[in-house]
Structure formats: structure tokens, C-alpha cells
N, C-alpha and C. Protein backbone atom coordinates (compact mmCIF):
# COMPACT_ATOMS: atom_id res chain seq x y z
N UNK A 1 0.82 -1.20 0.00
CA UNK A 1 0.00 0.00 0.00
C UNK A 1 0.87 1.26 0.00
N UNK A 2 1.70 1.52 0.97
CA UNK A 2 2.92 2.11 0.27
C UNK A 2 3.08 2.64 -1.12
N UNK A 3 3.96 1.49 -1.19
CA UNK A 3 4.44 1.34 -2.88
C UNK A 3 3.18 2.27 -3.52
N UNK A 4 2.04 2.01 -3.36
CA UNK A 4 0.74 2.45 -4.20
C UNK A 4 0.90 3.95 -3.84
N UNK A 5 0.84 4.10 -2.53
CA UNK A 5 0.36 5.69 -2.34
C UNK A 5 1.61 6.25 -3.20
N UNK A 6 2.74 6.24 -2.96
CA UNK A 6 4.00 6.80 -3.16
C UNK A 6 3.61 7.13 -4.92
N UNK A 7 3.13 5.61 -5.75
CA UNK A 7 2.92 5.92 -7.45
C UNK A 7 1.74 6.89 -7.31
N UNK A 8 0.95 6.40 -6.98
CA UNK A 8 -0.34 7.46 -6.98
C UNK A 8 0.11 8.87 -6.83
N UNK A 9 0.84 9.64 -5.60
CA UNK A 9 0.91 11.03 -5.12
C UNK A 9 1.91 11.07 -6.53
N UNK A 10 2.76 10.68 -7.08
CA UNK A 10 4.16 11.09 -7.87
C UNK A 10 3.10 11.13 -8.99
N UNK A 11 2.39 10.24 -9.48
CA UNK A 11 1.51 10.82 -10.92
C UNK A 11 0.38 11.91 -10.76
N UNK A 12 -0.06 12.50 -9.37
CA UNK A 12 -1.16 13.11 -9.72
C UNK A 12 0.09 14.77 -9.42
N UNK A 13 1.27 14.41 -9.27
CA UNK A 13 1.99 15.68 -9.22
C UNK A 13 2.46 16.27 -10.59
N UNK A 14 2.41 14.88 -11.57
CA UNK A 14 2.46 15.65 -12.92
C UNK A 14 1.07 16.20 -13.57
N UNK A 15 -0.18 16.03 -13.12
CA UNK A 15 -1.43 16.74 -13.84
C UNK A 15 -1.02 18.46 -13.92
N UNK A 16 0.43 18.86 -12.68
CA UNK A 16 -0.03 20.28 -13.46
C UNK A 16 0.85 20.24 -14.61
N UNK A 17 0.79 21.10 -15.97
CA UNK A 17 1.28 20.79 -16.79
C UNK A 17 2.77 22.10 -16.94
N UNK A 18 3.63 20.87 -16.83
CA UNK A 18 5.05 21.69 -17.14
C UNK A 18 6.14 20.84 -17.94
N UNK A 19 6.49 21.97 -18.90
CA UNK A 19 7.63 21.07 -19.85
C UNK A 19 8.55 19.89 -19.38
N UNK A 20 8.92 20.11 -17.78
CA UNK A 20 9.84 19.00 -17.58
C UNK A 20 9.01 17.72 -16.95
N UNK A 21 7.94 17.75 -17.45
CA UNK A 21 6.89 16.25 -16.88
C UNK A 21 7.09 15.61 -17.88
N UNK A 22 7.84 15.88 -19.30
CA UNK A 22 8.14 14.47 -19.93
C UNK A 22 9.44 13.33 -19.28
N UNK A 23 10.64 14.32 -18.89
CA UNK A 23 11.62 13.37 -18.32
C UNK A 23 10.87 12.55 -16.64
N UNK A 24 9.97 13.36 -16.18
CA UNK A 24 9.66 12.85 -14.99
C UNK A 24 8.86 11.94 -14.83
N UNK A 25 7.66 11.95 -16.14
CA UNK A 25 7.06 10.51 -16.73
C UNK A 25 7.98 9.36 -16.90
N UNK A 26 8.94 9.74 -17.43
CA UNK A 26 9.56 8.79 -18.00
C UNK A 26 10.61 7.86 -16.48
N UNK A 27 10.71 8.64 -15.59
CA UNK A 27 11.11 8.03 -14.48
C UNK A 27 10.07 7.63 -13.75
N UNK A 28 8.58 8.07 -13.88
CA UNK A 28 7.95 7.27 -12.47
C UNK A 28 7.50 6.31 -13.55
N UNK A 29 7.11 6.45 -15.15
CA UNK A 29 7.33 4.70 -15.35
C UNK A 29 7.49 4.04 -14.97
N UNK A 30 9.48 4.04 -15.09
CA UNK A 30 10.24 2.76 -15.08
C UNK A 30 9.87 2.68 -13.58
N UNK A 31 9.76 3.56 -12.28
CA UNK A 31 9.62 3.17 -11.01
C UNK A 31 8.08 1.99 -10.95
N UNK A 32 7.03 2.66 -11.94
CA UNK A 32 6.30 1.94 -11.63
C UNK A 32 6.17 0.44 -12.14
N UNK A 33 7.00 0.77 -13.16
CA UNK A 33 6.95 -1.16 -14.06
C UNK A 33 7.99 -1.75 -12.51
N UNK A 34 8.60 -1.63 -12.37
CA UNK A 34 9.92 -2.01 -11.18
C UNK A 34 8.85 -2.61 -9.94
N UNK A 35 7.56 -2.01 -10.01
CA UNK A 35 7.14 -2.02 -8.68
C UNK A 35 5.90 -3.47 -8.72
N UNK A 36 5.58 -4.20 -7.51
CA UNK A 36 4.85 -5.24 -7.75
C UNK A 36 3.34 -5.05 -7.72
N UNK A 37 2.70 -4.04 -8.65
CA UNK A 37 1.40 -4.13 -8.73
C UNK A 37 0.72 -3.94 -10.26
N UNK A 38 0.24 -5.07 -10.41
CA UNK A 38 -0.43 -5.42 -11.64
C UNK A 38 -1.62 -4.76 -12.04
N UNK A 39 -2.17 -3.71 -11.18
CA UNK A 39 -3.09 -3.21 -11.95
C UNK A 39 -2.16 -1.50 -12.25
N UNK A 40 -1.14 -1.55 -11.47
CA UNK A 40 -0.35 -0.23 -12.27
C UNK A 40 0.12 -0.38 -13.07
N UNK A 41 0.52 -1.80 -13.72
CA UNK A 41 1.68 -2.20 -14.59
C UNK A 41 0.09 -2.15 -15.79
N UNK A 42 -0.74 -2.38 -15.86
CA UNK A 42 -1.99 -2.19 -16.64
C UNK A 42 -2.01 -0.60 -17.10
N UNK A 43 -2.13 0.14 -15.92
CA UNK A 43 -2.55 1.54 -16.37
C UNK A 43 -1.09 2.35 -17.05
N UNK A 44 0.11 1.88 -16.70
CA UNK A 44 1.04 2.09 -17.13
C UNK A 44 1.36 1.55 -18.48
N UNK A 45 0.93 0.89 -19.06
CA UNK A 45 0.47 -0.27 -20.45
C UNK A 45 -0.27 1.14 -21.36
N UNK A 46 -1.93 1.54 -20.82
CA UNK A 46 -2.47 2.49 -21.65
C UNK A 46 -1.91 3.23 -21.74
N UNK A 47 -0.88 4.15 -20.72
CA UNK A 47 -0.13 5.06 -20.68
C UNK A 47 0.53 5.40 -22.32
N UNK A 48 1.22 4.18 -22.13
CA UNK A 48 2.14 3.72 -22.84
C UNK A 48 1.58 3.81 -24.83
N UNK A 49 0.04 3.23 -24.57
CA UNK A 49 -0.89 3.54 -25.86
C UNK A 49 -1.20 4.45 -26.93
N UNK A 50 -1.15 5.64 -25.87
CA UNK A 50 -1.93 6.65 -26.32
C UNK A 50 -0.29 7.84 -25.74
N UNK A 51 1.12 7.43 -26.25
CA UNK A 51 1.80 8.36 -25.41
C UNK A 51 2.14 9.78 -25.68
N UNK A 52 1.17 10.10 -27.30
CA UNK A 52 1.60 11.64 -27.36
C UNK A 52 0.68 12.60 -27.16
N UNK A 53 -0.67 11.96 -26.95
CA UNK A 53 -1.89 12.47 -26.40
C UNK A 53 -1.62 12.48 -24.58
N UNK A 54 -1.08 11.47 -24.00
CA UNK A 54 -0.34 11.85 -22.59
C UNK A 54 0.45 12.56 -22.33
N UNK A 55 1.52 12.96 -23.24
CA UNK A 55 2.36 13.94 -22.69
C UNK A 55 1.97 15.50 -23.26
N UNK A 56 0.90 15.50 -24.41
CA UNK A 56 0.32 16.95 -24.52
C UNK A 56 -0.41 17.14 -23.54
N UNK A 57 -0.94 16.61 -22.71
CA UNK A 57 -2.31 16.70 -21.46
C UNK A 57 -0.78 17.11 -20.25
N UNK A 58 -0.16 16.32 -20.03
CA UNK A 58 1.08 16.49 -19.18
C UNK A 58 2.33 17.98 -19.36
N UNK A 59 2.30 18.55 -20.56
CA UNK A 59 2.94 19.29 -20.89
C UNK A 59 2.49 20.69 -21.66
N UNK A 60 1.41 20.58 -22.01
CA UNK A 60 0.79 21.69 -22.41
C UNK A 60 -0.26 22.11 -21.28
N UNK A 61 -0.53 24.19 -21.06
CA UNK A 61 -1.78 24.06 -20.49
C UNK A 61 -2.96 24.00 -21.34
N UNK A 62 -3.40 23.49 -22.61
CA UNK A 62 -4.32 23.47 -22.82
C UNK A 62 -4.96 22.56 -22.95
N UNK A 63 -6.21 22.64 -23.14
CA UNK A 63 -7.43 21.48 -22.74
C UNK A 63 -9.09 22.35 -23.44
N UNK A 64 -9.98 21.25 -23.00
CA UNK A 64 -10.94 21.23 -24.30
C UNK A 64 -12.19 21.45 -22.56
N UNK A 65 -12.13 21.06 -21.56
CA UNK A 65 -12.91 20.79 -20.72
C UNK A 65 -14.20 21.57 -20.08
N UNK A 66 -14.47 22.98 -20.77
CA UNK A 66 -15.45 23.68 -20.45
C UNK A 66 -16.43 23.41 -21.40
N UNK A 67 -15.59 23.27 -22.56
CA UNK A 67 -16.40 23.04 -23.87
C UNK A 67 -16.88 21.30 -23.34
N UNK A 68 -16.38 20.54 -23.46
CA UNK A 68 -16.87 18.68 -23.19
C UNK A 68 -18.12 19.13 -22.00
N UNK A 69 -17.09 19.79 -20.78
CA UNK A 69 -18.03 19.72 -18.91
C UNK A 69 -20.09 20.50 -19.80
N UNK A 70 -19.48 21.81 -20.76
CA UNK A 70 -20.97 22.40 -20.74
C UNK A 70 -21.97 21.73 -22.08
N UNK A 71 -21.31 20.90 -22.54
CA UNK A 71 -21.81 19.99 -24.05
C UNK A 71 -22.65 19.09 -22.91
N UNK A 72 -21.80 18.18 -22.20
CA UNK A 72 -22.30 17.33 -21.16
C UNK A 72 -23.80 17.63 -20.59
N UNK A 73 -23.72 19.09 -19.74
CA UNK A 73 -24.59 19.46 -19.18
C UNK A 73 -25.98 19.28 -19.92
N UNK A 74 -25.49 19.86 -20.97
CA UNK A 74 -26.62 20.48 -21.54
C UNK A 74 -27.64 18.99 -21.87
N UNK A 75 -26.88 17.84 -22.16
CA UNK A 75 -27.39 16.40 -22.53
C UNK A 75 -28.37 16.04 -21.49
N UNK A 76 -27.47 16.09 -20.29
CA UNK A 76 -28.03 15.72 -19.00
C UNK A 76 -29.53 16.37 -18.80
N UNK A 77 -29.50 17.90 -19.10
CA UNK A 77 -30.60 18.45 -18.59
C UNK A 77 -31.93 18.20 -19.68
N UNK A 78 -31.54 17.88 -20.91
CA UNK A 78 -32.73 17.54 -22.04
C UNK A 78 -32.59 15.97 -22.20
N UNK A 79 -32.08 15.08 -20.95
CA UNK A 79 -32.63 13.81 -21.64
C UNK A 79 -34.31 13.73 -21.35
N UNK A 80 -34.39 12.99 -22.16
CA UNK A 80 -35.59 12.56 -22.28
C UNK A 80 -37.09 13.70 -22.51
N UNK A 81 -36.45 14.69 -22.77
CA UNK A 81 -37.35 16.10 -22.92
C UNK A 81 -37.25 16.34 -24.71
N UNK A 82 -36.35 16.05 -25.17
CA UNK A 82 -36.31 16.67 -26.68
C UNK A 82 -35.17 15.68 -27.33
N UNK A 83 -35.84 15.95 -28.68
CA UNK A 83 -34.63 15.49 -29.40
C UNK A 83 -33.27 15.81 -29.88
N UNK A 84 -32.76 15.71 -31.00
CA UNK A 84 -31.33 15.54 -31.10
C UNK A 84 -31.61 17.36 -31.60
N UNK A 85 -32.78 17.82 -32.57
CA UNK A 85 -32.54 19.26 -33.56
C UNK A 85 -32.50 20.13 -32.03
N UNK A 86 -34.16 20.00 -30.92
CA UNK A 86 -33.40 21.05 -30.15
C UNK A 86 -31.99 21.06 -29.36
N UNK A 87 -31.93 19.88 -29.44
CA UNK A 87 -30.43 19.44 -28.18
C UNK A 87 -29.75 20.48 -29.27
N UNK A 88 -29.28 20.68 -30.89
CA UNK A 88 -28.47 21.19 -31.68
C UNK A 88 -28.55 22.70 -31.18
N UNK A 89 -29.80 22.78 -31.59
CA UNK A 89 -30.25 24.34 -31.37
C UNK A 89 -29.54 24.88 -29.81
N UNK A 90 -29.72 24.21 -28.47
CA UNK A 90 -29.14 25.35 -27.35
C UNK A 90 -27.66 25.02 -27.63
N UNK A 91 -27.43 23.97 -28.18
CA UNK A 91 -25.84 24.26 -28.46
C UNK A 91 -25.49 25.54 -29.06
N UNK A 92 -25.75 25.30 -30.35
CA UNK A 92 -25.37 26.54 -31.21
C UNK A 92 -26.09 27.68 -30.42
N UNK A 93 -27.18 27.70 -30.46
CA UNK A 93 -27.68 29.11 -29.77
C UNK A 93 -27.43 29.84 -28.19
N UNK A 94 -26.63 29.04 -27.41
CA UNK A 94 -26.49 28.74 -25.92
C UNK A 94 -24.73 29.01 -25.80
């Protein structure tokens, strides 16, 4: 459990985004492949998938998330009230 907290706190210290979180990815990796837990050695795998879409989220500040968080909303609040043209309409018009 340790071992866990220690990977856990070291990756949520790279979410803020700064140029030198690519060399520092690249060390809590290898710490985490080194380490004996198979569902990190998993999430460290997708990591690994998708790695230039991870290190733009890790190294750039930009992001898409007001636009996705208020698209979201808006779904949530017209399910089952309307269809897809007004769902279009408070988009564009909203």
C-alpha cells in the first residue's frame, strides 16, 4: 500500500502541466513497471498507448474541458425532454 500511495501522489503531481513532466514521466514509469502491482503495470500499459496524447495533457496548459463539462450538461438536462434538432439548437444558440 505504500508502494501504491507513493505511485499514486508522484503521478497526480504531474497533472499540473510543465515542460519538464516528460523526463519525470519517464522516471515514475520505469519506477512503476519495477514495482509489484499489476493493476499499475496495466494503467502504465495504456499510458504507454496513447503516449503523445499523454504527454500533450502532461505538458501543455491546454485542454478542451469547459467546452466537453458544458456539451455534457446540456445532454443531461434535455434527456428525455427533446430530441437531437433542439439538443443542436441550445448548443449553437447557448
Amino acid at each position: 500500500m505504500t508502494a501504491l500511495h507513493g505511485l499514486v501522489g508522484a503521478f497526480a503531481a504531474l497533472l499540473k502541466p510543465d515542460e519538464a513532466n516528460t523526463a519525470v514521466l519517464e522516471e515514475w514509469t520505469s519506477v512503476a513497471r519495477s514495482a509489484d502491482l499489476p493493476h499499475v503495470h496495466a494503467f502504465v500499459r495504456g499510458l504507454g498507448q496513447d503516449r503523445d496524447a499523454v504527454l500533450a495533457a502532461l505538458t501543455t496548459p491546454h485542454h478542451n474541458g469547459k467546452t466537453e463539462g458544458g456539451t455534457k450538461m446540456l445532454k443531461r438536462q434535455m434527456y428525455g425532454r427533446a430530441g437531437f434538432t433542439l439538443l443542436r439548437h441550445r448548443i449553437l444558440l447557448g
